[in-house]
Protein backbone atom coordinates (compact mmCIF):
# COMPACT_ATOMS: atom_id res chain seq x y z
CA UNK A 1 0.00 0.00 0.00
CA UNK A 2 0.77 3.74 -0.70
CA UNK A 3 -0.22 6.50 1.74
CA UNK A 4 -1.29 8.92 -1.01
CA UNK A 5 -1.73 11.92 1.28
CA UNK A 6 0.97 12.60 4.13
CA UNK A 7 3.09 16.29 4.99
CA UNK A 8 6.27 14.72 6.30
CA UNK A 9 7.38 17.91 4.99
CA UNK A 10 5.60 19.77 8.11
CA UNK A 11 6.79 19.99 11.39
CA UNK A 12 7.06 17.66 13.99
CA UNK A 13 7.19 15.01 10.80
CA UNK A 14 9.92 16.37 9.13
CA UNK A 15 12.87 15.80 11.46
CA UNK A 16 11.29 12.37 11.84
CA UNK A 17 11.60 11.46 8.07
CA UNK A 18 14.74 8.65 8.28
CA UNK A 19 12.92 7.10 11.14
CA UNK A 20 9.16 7.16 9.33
CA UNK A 21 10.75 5.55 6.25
CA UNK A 22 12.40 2.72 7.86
CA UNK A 23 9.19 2.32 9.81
CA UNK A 24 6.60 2.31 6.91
CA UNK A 25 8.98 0.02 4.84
CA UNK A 26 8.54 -2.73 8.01
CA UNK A 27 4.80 -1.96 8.45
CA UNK A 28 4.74 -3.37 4.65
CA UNK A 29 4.15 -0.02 2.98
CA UNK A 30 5.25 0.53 -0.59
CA UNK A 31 5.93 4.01 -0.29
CA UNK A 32 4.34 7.53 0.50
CA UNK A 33 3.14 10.95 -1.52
CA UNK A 34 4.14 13.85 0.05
CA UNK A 35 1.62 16.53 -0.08
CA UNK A 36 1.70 20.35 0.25
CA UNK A 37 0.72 23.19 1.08
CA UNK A 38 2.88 26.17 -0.35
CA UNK A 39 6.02 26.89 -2.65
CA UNK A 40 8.06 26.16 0.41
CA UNK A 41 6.37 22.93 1.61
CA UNK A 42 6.60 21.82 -2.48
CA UNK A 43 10.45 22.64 -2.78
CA UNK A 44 10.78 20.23 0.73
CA UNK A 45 8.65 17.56 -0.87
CA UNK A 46 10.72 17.51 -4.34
CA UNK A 47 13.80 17.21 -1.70
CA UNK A 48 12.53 14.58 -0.15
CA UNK A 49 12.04 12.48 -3.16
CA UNK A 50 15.05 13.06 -4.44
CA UNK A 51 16.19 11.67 -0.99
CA UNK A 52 14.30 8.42 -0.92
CA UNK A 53 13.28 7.35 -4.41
CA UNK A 54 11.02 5.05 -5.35
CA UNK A 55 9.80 5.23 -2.14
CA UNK A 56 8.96 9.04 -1.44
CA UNK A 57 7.18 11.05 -4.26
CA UNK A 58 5.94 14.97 -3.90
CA UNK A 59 3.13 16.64 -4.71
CA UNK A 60 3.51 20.06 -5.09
CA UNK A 61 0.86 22.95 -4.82
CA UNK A 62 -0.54 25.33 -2.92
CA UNK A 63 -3.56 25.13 -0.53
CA UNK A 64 -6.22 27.67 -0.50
CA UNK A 65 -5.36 29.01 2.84
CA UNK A 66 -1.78 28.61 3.66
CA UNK A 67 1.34 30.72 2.48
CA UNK A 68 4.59 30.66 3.16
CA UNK A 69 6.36 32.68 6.11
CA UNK A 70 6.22 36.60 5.25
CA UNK A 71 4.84 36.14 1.20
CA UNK A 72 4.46 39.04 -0.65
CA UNK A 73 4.12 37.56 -3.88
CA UNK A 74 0.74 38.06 -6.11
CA UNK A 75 -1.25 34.90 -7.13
CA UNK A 76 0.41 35.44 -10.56
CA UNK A 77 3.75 35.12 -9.38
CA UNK A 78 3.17 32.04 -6.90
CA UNK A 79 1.31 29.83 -10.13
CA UNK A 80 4.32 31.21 -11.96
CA UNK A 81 6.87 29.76 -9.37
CA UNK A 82 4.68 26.45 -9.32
CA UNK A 83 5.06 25.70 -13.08
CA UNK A 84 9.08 26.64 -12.30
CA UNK A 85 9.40 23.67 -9.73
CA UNK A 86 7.16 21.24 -12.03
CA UNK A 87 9.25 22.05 -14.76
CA UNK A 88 12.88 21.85 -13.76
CA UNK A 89 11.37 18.36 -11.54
CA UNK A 90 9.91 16.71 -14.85
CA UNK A 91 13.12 17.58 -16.85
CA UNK A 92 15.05 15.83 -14.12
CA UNK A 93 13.72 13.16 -13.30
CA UNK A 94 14.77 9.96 -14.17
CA UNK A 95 11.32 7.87 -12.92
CA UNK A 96 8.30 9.71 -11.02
CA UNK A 97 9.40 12.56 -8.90
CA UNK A 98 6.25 14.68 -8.92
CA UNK A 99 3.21 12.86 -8.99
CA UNK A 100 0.54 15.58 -8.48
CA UNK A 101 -0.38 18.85 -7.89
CA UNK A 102 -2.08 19.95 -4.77
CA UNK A 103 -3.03 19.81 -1.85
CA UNK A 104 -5.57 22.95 -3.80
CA UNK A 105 -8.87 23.92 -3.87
CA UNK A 106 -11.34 25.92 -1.93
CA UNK A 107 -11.46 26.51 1.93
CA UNK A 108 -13.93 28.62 3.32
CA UNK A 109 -14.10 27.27 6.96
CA UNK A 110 -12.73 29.44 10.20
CA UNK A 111 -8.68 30.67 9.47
CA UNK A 112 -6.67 28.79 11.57
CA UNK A 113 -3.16 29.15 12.72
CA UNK A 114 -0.68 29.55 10.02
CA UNK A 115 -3.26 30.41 7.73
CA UNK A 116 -3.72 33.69 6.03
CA UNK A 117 -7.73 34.18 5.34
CA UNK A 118 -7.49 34.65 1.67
CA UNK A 119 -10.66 35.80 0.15
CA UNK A 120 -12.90 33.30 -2.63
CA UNK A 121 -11.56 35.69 -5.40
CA UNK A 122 -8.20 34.76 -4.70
CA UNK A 123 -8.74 30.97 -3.46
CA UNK A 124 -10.54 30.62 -7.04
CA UNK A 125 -7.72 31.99 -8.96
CA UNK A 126 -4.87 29.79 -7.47
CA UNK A 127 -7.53 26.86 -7.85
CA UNK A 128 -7.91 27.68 -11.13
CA UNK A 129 -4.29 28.23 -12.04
CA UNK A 130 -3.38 24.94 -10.41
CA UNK A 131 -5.76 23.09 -12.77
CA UNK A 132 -4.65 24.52 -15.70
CA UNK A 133 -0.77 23.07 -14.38
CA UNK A 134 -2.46 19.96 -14.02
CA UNK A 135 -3.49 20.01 -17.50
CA UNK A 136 -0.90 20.99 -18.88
CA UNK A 137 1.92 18.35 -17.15
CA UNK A 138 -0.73 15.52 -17.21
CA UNK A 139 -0.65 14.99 -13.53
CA UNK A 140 -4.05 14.56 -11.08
CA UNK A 141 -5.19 17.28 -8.83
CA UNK A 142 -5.26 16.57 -4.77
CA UNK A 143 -8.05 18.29 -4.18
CA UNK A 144 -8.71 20.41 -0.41
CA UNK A 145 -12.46 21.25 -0.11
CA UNK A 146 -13.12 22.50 3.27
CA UNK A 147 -17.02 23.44 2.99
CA UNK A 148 -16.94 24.12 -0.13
CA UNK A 149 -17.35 20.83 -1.76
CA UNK A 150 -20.09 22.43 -4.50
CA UNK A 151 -18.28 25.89 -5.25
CA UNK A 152 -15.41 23.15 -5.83
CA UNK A 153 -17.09 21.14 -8.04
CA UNK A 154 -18.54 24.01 -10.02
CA UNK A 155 -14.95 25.34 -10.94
CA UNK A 156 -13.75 21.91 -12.07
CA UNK A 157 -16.65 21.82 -14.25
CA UNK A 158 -16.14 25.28 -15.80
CA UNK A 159 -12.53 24.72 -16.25
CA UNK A 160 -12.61 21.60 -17.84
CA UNK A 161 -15.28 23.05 -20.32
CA UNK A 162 -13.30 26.29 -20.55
CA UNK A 163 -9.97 23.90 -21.47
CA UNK A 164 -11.48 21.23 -23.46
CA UNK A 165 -13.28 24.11 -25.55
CA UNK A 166 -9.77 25.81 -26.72
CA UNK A 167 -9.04 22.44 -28.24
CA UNK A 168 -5.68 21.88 -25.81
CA UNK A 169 -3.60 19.06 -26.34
CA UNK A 170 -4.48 17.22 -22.81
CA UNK A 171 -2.29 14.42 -21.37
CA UNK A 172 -4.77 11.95 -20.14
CA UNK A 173 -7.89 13.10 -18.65
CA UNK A 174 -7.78 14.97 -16.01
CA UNK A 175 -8.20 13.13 -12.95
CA UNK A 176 -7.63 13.68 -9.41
CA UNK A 177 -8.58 13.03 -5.74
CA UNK A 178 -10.71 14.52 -3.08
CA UNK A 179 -8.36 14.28 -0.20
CA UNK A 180 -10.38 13.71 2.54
CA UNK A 181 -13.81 13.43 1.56
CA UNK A 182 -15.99 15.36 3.19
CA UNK A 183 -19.09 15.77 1.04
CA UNK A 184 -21.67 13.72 2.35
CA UNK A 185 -23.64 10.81 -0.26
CA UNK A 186 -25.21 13.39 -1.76
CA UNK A 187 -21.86 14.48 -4.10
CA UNK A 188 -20.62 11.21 -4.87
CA UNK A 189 -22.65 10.79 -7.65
CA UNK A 190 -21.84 14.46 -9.20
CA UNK A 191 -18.15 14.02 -8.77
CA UNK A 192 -18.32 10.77 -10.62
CA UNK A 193 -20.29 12.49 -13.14
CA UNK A 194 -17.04 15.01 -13.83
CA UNK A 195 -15.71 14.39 -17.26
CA UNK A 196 -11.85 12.68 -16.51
CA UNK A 197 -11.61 10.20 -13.60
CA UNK A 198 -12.27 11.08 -9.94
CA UNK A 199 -11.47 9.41 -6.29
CA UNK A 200 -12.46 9.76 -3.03
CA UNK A 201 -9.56 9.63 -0.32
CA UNK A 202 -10.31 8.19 3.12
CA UNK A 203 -8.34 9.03 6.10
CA UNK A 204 -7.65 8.07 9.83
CA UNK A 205 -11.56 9.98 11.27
CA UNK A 206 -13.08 6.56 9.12
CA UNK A 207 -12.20 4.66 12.48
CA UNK A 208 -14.39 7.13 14.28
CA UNK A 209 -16.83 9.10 12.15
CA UNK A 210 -19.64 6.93 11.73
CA UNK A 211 -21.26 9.34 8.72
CA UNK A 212 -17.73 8.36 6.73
CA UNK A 213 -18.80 4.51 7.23
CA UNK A 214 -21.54 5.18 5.25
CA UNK A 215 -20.00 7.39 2.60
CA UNK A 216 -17.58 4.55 2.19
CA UNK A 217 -20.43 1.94 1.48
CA UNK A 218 -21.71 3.88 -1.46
CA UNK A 219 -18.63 5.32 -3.37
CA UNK A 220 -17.20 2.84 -6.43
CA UNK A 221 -14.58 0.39 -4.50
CA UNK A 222 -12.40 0.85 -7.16
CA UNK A 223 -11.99 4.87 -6.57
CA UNK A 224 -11.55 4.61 -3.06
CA UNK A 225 -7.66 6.12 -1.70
CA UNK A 226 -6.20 5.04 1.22
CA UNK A 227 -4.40 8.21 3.12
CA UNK A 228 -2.95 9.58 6.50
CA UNK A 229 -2.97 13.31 6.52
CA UNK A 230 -0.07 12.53 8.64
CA UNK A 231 0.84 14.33 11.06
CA UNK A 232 -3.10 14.89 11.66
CA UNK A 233 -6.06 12.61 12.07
CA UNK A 234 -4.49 9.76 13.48
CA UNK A 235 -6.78 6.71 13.69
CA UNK A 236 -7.90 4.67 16.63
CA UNK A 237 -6.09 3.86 18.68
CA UNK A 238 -4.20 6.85 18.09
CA UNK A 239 -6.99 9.39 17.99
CA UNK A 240 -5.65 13.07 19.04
CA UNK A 241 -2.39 12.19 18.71
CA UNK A 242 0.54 12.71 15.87
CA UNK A 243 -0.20 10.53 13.00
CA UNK A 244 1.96 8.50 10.90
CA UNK A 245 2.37 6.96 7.20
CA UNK A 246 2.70 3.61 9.13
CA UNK A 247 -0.21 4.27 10.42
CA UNK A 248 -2.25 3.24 7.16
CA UNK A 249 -2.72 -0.34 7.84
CA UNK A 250 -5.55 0.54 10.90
CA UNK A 251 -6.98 2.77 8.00
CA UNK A 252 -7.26 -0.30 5.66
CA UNK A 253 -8.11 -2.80 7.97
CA UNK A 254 -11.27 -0.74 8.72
CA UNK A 255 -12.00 -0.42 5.17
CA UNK A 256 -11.84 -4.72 5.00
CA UNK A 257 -14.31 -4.38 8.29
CA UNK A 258 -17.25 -2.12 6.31
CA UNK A 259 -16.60 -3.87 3.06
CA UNK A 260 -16.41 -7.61 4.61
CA UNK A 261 -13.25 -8.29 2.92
CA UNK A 262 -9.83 -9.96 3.94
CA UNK A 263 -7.65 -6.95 4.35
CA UNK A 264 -5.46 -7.76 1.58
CA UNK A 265 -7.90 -7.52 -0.68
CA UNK A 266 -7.98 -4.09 -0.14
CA UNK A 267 -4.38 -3.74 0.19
CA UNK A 268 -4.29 -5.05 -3.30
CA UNK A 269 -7.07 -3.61 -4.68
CA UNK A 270 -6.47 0.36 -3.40
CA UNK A 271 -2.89 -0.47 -4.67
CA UNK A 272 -4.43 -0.68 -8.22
CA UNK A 273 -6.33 2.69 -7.83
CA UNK A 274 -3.43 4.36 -6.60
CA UNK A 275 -1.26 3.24 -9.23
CA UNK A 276 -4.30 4.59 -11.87
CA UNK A 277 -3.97 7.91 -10.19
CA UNK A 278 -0.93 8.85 -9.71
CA UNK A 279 1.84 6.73 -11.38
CA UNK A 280 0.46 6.47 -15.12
């Protein structure tokens, strides 16, 4: 199994990062995508899997409400600085470095700390800026939608119309995943609906959060992600505390639990999605 979704490039995972490898490798994991959240989190995520290839992979992006320390820079000039580090990491790269782009999307929930309050016009414009990478570099989207899951939705639809209708060369269909799926049964059926290929990433609150349980039941086994979030939402038994990659076989083995399978059925069969998504 792959965690698809952990920040071992945020603190207190990132002087932990020798120690979480060698741990994941003996809890049987085949490696881990590093998400993030701004240019500075990205540049520490291509670092990293330079570090530890074939094992570590970034994804590089920038979520709708985090920055980096003191940035001054427009929403022009941080897309512009995106498509830099995509660039000089696909002419590098020698098997996948970069896998994806994101975490990115929409967040209009309370600020937190760390976070700077940017307003919908600008959330939308580095949204839609970080699709537009996607299309262009053929890689999926990890996609943050903090209640906002239909405003999200509605921009992936008019970008992908507003893309498809210039007549660009695409690499693949777009595709991507809702990193930590929060939209209820009702959206399921609308995200699946989105022209490209869509899946639904489950996390470490699926041990607790009853409502998830019954997401799970109804969304399409075979676009179902297995992720940590790590360092947050650590599963039971862990609940509250710092979570880690190696954490992902609880995650799975409640998966086998609501889908009455032997656990390495999943393994194998979440394997297969996440090698659809992110390593084509």
């Amino acid at each position: 199994m792959i965690d698809t979704h952990a920040h071992l490039n945020f603190a207190p995972l990132l002087d932990q990062v020798e120690t979480i490898v060698a741990r994941s490798r003996q809890r049987g994991l085949a490696g881990i995508i590093v998400a993030s959240s701004n240019l500075t989190d990205s540049a520490q995520a291509l670092d990293l899997a330079q570090r530890y290839p074939g094992f570590l992979w970034a994804s590089v992006g920038i979520h709708p409400q985090q920055t980096d320390p003191d940035n001054q820079m427009t929403v022009a000039a941080q897309l512009a600085k995106l498509d830099q580090l995509l660039l000089a990491a696909i002419k590098k790269k020698k098997e996948h470095l970069v896998v994806a782009i994101g975490e990115c999307g929409l967040d209009f929930g309370p600020v937190g700390p760390g976070e700077v309050g940017r307003s919908r016009q600008e959330q939308e414009a580095l949204f839609r800026g970080q699709i537009k990478l996607a299309f262009k570099y053929g890689l999926p989207l990890m996609i943050h939608a903090r209640k906002a899951n239909d405003e999200v939705i509605e921009v992936l639809e008019g970008e992908i119309r507003s893309l498809c209708s210039l007549k660009l060369e695409i690499k693949n269909s777009l595709r991507g995943v809702f990193h930590c799926y929060s939209g209820g049964k009702k959206r399921i059926e609308r995200i699946l609906s989105l022209p490209g290929e869509w899946y639904f990433g489950f996390d470490g609150n699926l041990t607790y959060d009853q409502g998830l349980v019954n997401v799970l039941k109804l969304v399409p086994k075979e676009r179902v992600l297995l992720e940590t979030d790590a360092p947050f939402l650590a599963p039971e038994p862990y609940r509250g505390q710092t979570c880690y990659p190696y954490y992902l076989p609880l995650i799975a083995q409640k998966v086998a639990e609501i889908w009455k399978k032997p656990v390495d059925w999943v393994a194998q069969l979440t394997s297969q999605n996440t090698q659809r998504c992110f390593f084509r």
